[in-house]
Protein backbone atom coordinates (compact mmCIF):
# COMPACT_ATOMS: atom_id res chain seq x y z
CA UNK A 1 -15.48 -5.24 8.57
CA UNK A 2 -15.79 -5.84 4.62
CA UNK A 3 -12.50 -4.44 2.65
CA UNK A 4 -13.24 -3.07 -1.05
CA UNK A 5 -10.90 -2.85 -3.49
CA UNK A 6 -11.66 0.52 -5.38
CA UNK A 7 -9.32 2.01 -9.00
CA UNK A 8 -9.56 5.41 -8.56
CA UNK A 9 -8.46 8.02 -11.51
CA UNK A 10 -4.63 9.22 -11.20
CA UNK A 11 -5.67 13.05 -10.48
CA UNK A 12 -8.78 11.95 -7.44
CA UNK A 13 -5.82 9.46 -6.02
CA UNK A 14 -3.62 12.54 -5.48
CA UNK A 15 -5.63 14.79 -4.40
CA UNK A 16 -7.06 11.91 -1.37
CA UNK A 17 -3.27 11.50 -0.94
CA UNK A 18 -2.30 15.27 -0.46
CA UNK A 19 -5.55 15.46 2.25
CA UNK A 20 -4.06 12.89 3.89
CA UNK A 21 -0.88 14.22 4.12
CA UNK A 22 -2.24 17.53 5.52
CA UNK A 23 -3.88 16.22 7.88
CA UNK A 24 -7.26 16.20 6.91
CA UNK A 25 -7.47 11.94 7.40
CA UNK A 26 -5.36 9.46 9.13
CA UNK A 27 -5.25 7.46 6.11
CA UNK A 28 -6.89 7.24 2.65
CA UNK A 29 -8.99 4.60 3.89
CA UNK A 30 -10.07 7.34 6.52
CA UNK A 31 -10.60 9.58 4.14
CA UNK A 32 -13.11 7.52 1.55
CA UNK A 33 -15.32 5.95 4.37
CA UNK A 34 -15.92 9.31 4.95
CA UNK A 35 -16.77 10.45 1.78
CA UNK A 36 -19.03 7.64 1.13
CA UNK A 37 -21.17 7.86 4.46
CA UNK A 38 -21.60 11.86 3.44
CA UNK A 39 -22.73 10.85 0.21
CA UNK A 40 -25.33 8.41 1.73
CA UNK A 41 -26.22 10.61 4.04
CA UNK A 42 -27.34 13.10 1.34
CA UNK A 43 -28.38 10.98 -1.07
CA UNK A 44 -30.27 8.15 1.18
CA UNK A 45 -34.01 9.16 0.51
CA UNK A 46 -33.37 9.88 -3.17
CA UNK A 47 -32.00 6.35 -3.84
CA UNK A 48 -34.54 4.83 -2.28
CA UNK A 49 -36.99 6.86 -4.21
CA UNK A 50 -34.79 5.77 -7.04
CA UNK A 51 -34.40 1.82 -5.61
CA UNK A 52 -38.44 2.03 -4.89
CA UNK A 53 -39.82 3.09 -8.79
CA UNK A 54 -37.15 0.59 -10.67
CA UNK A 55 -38.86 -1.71 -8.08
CA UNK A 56 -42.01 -1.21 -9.49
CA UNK A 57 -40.66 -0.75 -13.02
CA UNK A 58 -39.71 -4.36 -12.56
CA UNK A 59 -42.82 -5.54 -11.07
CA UNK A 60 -44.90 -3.65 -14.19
CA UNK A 61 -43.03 -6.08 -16.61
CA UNK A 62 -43.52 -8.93 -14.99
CA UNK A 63 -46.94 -8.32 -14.49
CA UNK A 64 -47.36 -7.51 -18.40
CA UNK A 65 -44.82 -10.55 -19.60
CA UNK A 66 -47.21 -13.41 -17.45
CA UNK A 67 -50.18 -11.27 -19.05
CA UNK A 68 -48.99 -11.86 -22.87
C-alpha cells in the first residue's frame, strides 16, 4: 500500500474529523480513500477524455516544433 501525505484546509480537516467521530468512517484515512475512489469513479471517463486531448495537444506541438 502507498501512504500520501495530504495538508488539508483547517475547516475540511474538521468536518472529516467530526464524520469520523459519528461514525460515518473508522478513521480519517477511511474516510478520504473513500472520497477519492467516488470521485474517480465519477470522474474516470472525463479525465481520460481530458488525459487523451492534452495527449494529442502535446503530440500537435511536437509535430509542428520538428516541422519549423
Amino acid at each position: 500500500m502507498t501512504t500520501l501525505q495530504v495538508q488539508l484546509p483547517d475547516r475540511l480537516a474538521q468536518l472529516l474529523r467530526e464524520m469520523v467521530q459519528e461514525g460515518w468512517f473508522a478513521s480519517e484515512e477511511e474516510a478520504v480513500r473513500a472520497a477519492l475512489w467516488e470521485f474517480l469513479r465519477r470522474h474516470s471517463l472525463q479525465l481520460t477524455e481530458q488525459f487523451q486531448l492534452e495527449d494529442i495537444e502535446w503530440a500537435r506541438q511536437l509535430r509542428q516544433n520538428r516541422n519549423l
